[in-house]
C-alpha atoms as a PDB file:
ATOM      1  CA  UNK A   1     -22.334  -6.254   8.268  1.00  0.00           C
ATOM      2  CA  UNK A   2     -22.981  -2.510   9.607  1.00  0.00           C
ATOM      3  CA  UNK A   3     -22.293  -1.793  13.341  1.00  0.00           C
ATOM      4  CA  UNK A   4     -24.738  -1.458  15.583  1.00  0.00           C
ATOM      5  CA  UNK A   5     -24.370   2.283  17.046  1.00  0.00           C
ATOM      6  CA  UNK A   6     -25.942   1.488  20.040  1.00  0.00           C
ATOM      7  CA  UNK A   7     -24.430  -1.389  21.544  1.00  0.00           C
ATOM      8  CA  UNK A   8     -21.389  -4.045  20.718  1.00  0.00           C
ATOM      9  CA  UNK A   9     -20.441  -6.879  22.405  1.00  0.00           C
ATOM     10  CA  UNK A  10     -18.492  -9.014  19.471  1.00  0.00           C
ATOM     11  CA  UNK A  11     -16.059  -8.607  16.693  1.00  0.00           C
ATOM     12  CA  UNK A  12     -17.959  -6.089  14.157  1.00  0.00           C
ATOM     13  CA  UNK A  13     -16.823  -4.832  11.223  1.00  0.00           C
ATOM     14  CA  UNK A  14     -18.201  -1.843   9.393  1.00  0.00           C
ATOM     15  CA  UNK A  15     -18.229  -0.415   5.688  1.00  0.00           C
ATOM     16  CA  UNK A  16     -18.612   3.253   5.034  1.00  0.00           C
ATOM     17  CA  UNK A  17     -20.643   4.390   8.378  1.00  0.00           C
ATOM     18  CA  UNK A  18     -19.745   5.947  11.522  1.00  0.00           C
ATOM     19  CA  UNK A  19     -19.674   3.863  14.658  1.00  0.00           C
ATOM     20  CA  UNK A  20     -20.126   5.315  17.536  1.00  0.00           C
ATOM     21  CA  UNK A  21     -20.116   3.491  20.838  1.00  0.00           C
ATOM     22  CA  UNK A  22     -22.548   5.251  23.213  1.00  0.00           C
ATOM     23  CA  UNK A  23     -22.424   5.587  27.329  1.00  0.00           C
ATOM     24  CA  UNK A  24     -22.138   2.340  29.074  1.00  0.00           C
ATOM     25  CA  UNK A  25     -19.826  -0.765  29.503  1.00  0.00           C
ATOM     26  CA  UNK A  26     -19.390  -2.946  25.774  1.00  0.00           C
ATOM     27  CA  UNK A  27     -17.096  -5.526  24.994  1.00  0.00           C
ATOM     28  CA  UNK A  28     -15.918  -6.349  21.698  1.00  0.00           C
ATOM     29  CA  UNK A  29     -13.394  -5.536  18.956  1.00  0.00           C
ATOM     30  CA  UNK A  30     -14.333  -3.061  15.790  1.00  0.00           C
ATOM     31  CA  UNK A  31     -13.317  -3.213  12.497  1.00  0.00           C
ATOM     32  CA  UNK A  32     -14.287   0.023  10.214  1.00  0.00           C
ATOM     33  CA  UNK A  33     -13.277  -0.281   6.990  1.00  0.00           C
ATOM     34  CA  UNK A  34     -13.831   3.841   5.268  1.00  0.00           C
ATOM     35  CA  UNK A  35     -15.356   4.917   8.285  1.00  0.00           C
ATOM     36  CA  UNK A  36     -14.681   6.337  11.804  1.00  0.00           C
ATOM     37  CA  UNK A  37     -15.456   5.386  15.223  1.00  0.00           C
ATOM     38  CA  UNK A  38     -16.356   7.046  18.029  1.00  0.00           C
ATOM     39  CA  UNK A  39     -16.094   5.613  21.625  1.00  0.00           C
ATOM     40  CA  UNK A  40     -18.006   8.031  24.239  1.00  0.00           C
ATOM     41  CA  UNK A  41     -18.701   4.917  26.864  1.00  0.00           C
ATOM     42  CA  UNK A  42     -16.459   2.094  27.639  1.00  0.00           C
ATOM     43  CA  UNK A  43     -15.270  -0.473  25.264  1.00  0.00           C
ATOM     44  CA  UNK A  44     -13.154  -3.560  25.999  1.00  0.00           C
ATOM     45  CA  UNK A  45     -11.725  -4.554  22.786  1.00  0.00           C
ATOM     46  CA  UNK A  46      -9.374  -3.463  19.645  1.00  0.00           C
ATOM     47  CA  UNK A  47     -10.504  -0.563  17.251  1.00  0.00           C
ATOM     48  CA  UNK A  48      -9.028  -1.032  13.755  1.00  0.00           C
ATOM     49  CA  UNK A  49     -10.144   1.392  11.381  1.00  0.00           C
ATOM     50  CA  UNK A  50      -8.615   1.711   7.601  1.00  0.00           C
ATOM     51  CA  UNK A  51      -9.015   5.152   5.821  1.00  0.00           C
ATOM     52  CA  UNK A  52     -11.317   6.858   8.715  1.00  0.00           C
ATOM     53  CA  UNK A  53     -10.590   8.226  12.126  1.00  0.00           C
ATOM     54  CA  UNK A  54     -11.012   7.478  15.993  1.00  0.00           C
ATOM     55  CA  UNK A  55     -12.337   9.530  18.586  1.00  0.00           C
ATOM     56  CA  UNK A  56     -12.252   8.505  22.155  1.00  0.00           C
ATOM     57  CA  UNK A  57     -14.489  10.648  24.913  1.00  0.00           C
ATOM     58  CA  UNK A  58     -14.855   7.437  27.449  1.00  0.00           C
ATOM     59  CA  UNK A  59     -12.120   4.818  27.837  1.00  0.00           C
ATOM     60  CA  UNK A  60     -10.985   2.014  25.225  1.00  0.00           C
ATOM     61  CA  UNK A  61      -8.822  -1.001  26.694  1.00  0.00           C
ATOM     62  CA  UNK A  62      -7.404  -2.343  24.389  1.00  0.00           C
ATOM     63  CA  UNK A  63      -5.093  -1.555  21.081  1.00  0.00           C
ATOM     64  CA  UNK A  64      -6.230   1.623  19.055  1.00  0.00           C
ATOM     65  CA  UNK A  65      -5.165   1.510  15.175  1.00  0.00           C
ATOM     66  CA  UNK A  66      -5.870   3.801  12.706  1.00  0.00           C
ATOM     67  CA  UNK A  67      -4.103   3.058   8.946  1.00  0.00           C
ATOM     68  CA  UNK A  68      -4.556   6.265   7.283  1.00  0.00           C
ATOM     69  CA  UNK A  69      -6.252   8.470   9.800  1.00  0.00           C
ATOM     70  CA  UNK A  70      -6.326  10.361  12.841  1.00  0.00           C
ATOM     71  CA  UNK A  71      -6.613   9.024  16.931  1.00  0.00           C
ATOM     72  CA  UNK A  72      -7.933  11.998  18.812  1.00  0.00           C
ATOM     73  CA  UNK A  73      -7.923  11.459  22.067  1.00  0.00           C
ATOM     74  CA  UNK A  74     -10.586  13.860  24.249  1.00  0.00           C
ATOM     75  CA  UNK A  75     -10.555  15.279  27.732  1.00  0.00           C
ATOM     76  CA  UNK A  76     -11.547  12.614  29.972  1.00  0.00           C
ATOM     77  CA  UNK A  77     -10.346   9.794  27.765  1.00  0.00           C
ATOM     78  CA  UNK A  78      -8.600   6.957  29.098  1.00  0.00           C
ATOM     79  CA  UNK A  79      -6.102   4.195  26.963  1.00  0.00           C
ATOM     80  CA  UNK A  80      -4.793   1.058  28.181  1.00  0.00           C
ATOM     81  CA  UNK A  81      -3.587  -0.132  25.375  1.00  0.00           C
ATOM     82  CA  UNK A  82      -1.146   1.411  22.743  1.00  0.00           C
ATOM     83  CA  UNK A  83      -2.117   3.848  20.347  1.00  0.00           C
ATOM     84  CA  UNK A  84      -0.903   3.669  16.596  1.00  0.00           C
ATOM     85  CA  UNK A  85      -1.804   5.800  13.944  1.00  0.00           C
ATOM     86  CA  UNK A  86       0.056   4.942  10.378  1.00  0.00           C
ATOM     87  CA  UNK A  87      -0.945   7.877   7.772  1.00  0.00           C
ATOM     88  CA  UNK A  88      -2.205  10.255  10.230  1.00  0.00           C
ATOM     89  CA  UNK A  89      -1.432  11.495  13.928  1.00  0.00           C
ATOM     90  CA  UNK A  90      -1.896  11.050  17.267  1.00  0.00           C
ATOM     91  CA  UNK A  91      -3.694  14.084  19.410  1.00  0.00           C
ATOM     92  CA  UNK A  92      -4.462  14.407  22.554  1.00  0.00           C
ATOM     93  CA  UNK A  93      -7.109  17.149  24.690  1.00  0.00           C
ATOM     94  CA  UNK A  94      -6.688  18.384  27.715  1.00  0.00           C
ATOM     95  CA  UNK A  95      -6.378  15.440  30.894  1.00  0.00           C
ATOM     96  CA  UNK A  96      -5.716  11.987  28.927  1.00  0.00           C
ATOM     97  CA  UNK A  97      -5.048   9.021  30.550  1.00  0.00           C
ATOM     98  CA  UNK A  98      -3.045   6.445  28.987  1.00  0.00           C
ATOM     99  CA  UNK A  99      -0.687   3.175  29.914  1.00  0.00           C
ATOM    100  CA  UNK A 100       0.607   2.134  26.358  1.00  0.00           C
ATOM    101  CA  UNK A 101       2.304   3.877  23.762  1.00  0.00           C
ATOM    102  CA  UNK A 102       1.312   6.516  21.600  1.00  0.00           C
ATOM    103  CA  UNK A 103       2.822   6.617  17.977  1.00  0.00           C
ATOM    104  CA  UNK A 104       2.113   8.192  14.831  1.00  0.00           C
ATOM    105  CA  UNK A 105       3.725   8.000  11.368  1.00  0.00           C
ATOM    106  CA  UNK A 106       1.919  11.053  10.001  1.00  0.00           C
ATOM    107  CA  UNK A 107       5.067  10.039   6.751  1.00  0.00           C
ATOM    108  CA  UNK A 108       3.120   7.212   5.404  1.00  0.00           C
ATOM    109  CA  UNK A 109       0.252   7.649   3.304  1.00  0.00           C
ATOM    110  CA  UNK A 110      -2.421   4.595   2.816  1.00  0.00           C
ATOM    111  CA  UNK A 111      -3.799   4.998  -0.641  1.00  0.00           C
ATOM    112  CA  UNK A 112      -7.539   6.168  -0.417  1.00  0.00           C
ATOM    113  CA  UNK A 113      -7.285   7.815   2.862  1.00  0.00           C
ATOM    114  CA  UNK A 114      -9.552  10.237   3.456  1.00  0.00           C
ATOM    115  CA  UNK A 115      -7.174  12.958   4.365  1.00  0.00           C
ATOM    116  CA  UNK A 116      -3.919  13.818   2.623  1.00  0.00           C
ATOM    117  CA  UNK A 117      -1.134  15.431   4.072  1.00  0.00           C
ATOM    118  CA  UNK A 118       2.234  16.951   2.839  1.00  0.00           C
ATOM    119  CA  UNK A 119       4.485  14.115   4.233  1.00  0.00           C
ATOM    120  CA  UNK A 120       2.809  11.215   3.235  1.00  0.00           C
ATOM    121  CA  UNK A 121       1.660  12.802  -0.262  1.00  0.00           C
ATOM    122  CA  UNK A 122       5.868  13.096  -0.288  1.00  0.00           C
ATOM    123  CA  UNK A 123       6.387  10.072   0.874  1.00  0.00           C
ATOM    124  CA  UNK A 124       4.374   8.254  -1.612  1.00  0.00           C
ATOM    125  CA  UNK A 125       5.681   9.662  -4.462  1.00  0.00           C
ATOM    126  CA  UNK A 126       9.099   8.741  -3.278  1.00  0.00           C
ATOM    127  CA  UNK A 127       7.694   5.418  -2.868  1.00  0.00           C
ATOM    128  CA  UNK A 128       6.942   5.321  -6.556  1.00  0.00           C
ATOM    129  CA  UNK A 129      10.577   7.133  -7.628  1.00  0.00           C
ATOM    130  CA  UNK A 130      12.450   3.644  -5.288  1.00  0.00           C
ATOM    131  CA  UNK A 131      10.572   1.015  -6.972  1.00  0.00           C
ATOM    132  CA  UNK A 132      11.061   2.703 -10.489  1.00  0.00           C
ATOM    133  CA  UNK A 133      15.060   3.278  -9.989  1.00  0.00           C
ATOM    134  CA  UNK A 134      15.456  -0.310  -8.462  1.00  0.00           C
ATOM    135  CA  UNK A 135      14.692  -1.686 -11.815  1.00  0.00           C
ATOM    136  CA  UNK A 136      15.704   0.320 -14.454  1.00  0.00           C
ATOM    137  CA  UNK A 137      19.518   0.610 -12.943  1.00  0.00           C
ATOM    138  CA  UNK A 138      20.417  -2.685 -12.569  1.00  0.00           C
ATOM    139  CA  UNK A 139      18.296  -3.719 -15.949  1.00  0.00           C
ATOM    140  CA  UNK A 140      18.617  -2.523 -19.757  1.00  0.00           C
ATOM    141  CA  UNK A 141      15.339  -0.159 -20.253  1.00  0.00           C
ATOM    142  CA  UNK A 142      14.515  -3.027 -23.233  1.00  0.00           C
ATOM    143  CA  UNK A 143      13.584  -5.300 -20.332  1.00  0.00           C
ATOM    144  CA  UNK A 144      11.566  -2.943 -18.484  1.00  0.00           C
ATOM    145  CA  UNK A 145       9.734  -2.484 -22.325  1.00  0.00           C
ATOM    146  CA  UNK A 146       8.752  -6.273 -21.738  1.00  0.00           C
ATOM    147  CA  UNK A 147       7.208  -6.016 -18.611  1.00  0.00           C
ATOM    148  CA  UNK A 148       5.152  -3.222 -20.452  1.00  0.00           C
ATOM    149  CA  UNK A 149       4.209  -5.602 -23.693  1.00  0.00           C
ATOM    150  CA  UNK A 150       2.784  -8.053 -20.954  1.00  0.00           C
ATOM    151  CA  UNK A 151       0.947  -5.602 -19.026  1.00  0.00           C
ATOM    152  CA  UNK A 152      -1.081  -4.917 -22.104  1.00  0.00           C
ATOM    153  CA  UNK A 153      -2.808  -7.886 -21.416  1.00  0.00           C
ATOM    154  CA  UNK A 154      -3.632  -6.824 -17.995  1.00  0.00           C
ATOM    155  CA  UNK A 155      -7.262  -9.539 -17.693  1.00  0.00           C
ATOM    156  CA  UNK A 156      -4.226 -11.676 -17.706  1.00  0.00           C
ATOM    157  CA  UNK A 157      -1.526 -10.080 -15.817  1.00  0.00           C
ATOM    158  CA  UNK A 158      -3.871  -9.078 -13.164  1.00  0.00           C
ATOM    159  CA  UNK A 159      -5.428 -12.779 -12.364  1.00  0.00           C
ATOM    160  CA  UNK A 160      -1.884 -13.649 -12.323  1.00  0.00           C
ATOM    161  CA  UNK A 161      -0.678 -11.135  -9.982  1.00  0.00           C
ATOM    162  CA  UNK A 162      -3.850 -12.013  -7.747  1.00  0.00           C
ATOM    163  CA  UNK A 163      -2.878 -15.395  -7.426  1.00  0.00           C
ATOM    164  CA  UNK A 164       0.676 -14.423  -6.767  1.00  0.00           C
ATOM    165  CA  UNK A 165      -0.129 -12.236  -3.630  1.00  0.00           C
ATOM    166  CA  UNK A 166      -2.504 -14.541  -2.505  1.00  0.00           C
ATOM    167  CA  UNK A 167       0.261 -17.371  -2.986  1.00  0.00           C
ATOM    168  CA  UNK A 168       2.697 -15.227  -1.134  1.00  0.00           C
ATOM    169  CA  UNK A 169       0.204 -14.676   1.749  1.00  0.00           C
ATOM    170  CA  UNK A 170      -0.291 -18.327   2.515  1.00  0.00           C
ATOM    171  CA  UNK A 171       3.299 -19.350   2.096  1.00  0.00           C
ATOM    172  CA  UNK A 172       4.218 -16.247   4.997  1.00  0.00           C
ATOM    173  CA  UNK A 173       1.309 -17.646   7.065  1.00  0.00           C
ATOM    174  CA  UNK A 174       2.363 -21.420   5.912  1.00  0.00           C
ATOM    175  CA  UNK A 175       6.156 -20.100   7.352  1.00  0.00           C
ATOM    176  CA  UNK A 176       5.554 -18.718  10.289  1.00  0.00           C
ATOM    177  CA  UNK A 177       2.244 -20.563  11.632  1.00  0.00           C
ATOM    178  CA  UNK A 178       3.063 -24.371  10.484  1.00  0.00           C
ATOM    179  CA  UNK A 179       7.017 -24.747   9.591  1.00  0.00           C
ATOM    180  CA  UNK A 180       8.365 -22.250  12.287  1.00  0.00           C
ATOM    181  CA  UNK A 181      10.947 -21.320   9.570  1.00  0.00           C
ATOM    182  CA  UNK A 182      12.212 -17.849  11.197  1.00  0.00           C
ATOM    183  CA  UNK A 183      12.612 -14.295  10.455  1.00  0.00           C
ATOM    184  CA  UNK A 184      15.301 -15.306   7.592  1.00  0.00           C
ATOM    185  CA  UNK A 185      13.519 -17.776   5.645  1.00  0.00           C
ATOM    186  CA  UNK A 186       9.931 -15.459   6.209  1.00  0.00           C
ATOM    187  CA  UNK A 187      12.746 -12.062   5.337  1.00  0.00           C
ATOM    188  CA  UNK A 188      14.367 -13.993   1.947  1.00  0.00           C
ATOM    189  CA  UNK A 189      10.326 -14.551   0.809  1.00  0.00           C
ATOM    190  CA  UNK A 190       9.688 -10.968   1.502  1.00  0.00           C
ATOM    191  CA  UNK A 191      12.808  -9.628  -0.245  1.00  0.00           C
ATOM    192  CA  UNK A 192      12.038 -12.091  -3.140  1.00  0.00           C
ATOM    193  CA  UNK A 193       8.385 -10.570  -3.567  1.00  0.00           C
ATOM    194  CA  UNK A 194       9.611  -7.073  -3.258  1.00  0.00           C
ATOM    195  CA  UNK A 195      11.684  -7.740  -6.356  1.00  0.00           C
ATOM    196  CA  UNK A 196       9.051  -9.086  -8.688  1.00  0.00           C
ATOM    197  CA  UNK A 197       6.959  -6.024  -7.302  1.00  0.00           C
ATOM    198  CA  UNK A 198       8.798  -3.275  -8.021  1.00  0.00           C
ATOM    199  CA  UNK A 199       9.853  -4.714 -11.790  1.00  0.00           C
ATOM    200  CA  UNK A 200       6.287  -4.346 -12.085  1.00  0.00           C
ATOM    201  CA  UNK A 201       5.811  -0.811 -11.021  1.00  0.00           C
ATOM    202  CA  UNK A 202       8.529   0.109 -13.184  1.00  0.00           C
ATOM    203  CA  UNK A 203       6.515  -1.336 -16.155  1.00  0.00           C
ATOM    204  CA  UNK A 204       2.748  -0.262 -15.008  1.00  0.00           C
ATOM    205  CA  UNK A 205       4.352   3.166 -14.493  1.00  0.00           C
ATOM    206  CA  UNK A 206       6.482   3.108 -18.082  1.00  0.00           C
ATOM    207  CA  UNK A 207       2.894   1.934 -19.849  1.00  0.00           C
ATOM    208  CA  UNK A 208       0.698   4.704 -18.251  1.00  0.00           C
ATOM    209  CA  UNK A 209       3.518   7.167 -18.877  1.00  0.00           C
ATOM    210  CA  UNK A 210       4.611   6.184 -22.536  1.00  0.00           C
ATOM    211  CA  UNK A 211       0.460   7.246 -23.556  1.00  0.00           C
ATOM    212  CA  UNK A 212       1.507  10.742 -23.241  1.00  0.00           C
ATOM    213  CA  UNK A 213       5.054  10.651 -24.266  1.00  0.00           C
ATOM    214  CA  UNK A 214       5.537   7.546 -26.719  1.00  0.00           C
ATOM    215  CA  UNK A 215       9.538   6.480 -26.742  1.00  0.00           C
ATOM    216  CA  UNK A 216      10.376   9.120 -24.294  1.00  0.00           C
ATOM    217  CA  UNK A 217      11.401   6.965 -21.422  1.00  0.00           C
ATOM    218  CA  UNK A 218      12.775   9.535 -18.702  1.00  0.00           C
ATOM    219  CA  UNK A 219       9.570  11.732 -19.370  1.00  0.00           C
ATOM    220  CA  UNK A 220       6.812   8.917 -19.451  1.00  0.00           C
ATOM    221  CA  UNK A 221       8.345   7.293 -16.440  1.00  0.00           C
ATOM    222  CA  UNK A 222       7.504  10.932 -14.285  1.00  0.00           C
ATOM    223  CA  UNK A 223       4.274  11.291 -16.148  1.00  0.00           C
ATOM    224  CA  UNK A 224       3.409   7.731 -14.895  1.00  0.00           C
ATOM    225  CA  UNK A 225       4.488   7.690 -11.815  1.00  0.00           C
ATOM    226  CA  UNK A 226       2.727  10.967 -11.561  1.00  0.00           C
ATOM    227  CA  UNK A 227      -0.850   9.693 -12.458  1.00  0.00           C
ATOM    228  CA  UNK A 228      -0.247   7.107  -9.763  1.00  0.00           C
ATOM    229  CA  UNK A 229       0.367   8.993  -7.277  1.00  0.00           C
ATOM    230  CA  UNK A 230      -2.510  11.283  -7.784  1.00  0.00           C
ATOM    231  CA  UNK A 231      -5.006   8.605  -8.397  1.00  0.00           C
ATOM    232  CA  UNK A 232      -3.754   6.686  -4.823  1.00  0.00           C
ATOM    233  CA  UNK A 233      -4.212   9.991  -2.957  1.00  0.00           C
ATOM    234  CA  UNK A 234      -8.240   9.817  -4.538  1.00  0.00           C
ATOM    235  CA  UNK A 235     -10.021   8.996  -0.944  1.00  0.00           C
ATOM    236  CA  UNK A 236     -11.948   5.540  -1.275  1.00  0.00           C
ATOM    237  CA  UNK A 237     -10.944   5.331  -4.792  1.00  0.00           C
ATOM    238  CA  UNK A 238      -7.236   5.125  -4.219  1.00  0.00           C
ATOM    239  CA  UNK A 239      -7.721   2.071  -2.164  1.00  0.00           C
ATOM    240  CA  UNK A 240      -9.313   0.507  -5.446  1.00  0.00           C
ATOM    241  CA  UNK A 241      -6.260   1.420  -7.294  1.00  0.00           C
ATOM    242  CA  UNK A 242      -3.278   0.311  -4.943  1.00  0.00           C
ATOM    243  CA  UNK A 243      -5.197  -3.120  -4.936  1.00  0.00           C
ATOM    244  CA  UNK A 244      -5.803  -3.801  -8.798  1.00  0.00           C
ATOM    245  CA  UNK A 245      -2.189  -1.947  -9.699  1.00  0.00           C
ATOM    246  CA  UNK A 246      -1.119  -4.282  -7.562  1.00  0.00           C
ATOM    247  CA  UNK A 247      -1.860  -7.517  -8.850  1.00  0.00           C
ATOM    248  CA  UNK A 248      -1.544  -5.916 -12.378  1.00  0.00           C
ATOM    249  CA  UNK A 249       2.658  -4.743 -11.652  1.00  0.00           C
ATOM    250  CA  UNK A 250       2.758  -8.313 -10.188  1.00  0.00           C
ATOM    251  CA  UNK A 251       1.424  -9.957 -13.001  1.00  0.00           C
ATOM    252  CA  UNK A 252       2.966  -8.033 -15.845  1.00  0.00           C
ATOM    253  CA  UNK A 253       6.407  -8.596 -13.919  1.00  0.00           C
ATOM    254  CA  UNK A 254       5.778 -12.086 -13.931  1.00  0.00           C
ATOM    255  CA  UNK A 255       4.081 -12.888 -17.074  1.00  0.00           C
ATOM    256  CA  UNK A 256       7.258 -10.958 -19.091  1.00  0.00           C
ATOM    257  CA  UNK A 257       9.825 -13.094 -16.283  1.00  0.00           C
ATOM    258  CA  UNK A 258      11.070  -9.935 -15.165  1.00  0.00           C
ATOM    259  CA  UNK A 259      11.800  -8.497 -18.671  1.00  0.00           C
ATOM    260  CA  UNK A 260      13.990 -11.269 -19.294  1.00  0.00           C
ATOM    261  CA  UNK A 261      10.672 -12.938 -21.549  1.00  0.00           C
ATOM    262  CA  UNK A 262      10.490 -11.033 -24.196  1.00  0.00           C
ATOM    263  CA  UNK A 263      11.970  -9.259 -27.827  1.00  0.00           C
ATOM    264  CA  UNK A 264      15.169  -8.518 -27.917  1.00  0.00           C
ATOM    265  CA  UNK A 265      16.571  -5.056 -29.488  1.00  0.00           C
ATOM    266  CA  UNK A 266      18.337  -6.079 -32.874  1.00  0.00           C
ATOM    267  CA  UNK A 267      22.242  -5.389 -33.132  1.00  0.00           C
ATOM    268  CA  UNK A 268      23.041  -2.308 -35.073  1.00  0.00           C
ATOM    269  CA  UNK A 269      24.459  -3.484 -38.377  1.00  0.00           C
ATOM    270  CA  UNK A 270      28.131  -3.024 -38.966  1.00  0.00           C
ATOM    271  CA  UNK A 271      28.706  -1.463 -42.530  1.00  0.00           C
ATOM    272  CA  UNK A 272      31.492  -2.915 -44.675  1.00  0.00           C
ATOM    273  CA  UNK A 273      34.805  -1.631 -43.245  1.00  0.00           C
ATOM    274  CA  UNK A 274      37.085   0.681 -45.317  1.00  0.00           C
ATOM    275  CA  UNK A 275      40.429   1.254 -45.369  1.00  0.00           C
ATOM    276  CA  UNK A 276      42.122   4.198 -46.575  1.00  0.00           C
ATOM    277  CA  UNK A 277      45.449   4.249 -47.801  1.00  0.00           C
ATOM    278  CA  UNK A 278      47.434   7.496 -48.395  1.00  0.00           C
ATOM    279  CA  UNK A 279      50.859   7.688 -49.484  1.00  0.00           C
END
């Protein structure tokens, strides 16, 4: 449903337009989703935006986040709330006047963000370099080669991996909302999913990779990880691809049973043994 410009006085979310929140008192929480906002009046509520940014002129009273763009923050402008942007930064004009925090991870980069910066172009390639040396250290590269032989089918590896993160979802909502487990019970889920999702990188990345260098594993694993990186830093479009290479690492990881489901290498065959006497 598309925002209003003039006035807002409920929850609204947005898709791919500007809001902007003109002079006068609303009340009411935004959600932009590829889009920025703009706040000139006064707003009582939360602005969320995802891959756009958020200008305030007039006063916001509540939370301000921005995942994967910028807060700038006017002459005049006033913030009760805190102030969080993940992907971009934090700036501030002239007299601002402010009683929360104000933080900004300009490190992190949210795939299809519609600006890219050094650190979190960095920082997501590094991203890609962790979950691709967690697996192949502890496990034989054969095993990684499985994941890859299941993410060939990736219609199937991808409704898999789809109903795995949903799956995970509810049980951390089922954890914390119903059974009250705790931080270790809700941590040990998290950890458990991290592992299954990183096997999966490691063979996503190994099957892009190995199209350009076939049974060169050191140099398809860069190449991979390299088209990855530069398709997530796409704006709008590398939202599209974090999703579906998702579900299809999760998938693949568990359709091959973390490389342990699959063909095994054959022994080398041991020739007849000679002995050779000399006198």
């Amino acid at each position: 449903m598309l925002v209003s410009a003039a006035s807002v006085f409920a929850e609204e979310n947005s898709f791919l337009r500007t809001v902007t929140v003109e002079q006068g008192m609303h009340q009411g929480s935004l959600n932009c989703f590829g889009c920025s906002v703009v706040v000139k009046g006064d707003l009582d509520g939360e602005i969320i935006t995802i891959g756009g940014d958020v200008t305030v002129f007039g006063s916001v009273r509540r939370d301000i986040v921005a995942l994967g763009g910028t807060i700038h923050l006017k002459n005049g402008a006033e913030v009760d709330a805190d102030v969080v942007a993940i992907g971009g930064k934090v700036t501030t004009e002239g007299n601002v006047a402010g009683s929360g925090r104000f933080d900004s991870f300009p490190w992190t980069h949210l795939p299809g963000q519609l600006t890219i910066g050094w650190q979190g172009a960095v920082a997501l390639l590094g991203f890609h370099v962790v979950c691709v040396l967690l697996p192949i250290l502890p496990l034989r590269p054969w095993r990684v080669r499985n994941v890859v032989l299941a993410s060939q089918k990736w219609l199937v590896s991808g409704l898999i991996g789809a109903g795995a993160i949903a799956a995970f979802s509810f049980l951390l909502d089922l954890l914390d909302e119903e059974l009250h487990a705790g931080d270790t019970a809700e941590l040990a889920v998290i950890i458990l999913f991290l592992a299954v999702f990183v096997v999966g990188i490691a063979g996503i990345t190994l099957a892009i990779g190995e199209r350009f260098f076939p049974s060169r594993l050191v140099a398809a694993l860069f190449a991979g990880g390299i088209v990855l990186v530069i398709l997530e830093l796409i704006p709008f479009l590398g939202f599209a691809v974090m999703v579906l290479g998702s579900c299809w690492a999760t998938g693949a990881a568990l359709w091959s049973g973390l490389g342990f489901r699959g063909p095994r290498p054959s022994a080398p065959k041991k020739g007849p043994v000679t002995l050779k006497l000399t006198s």
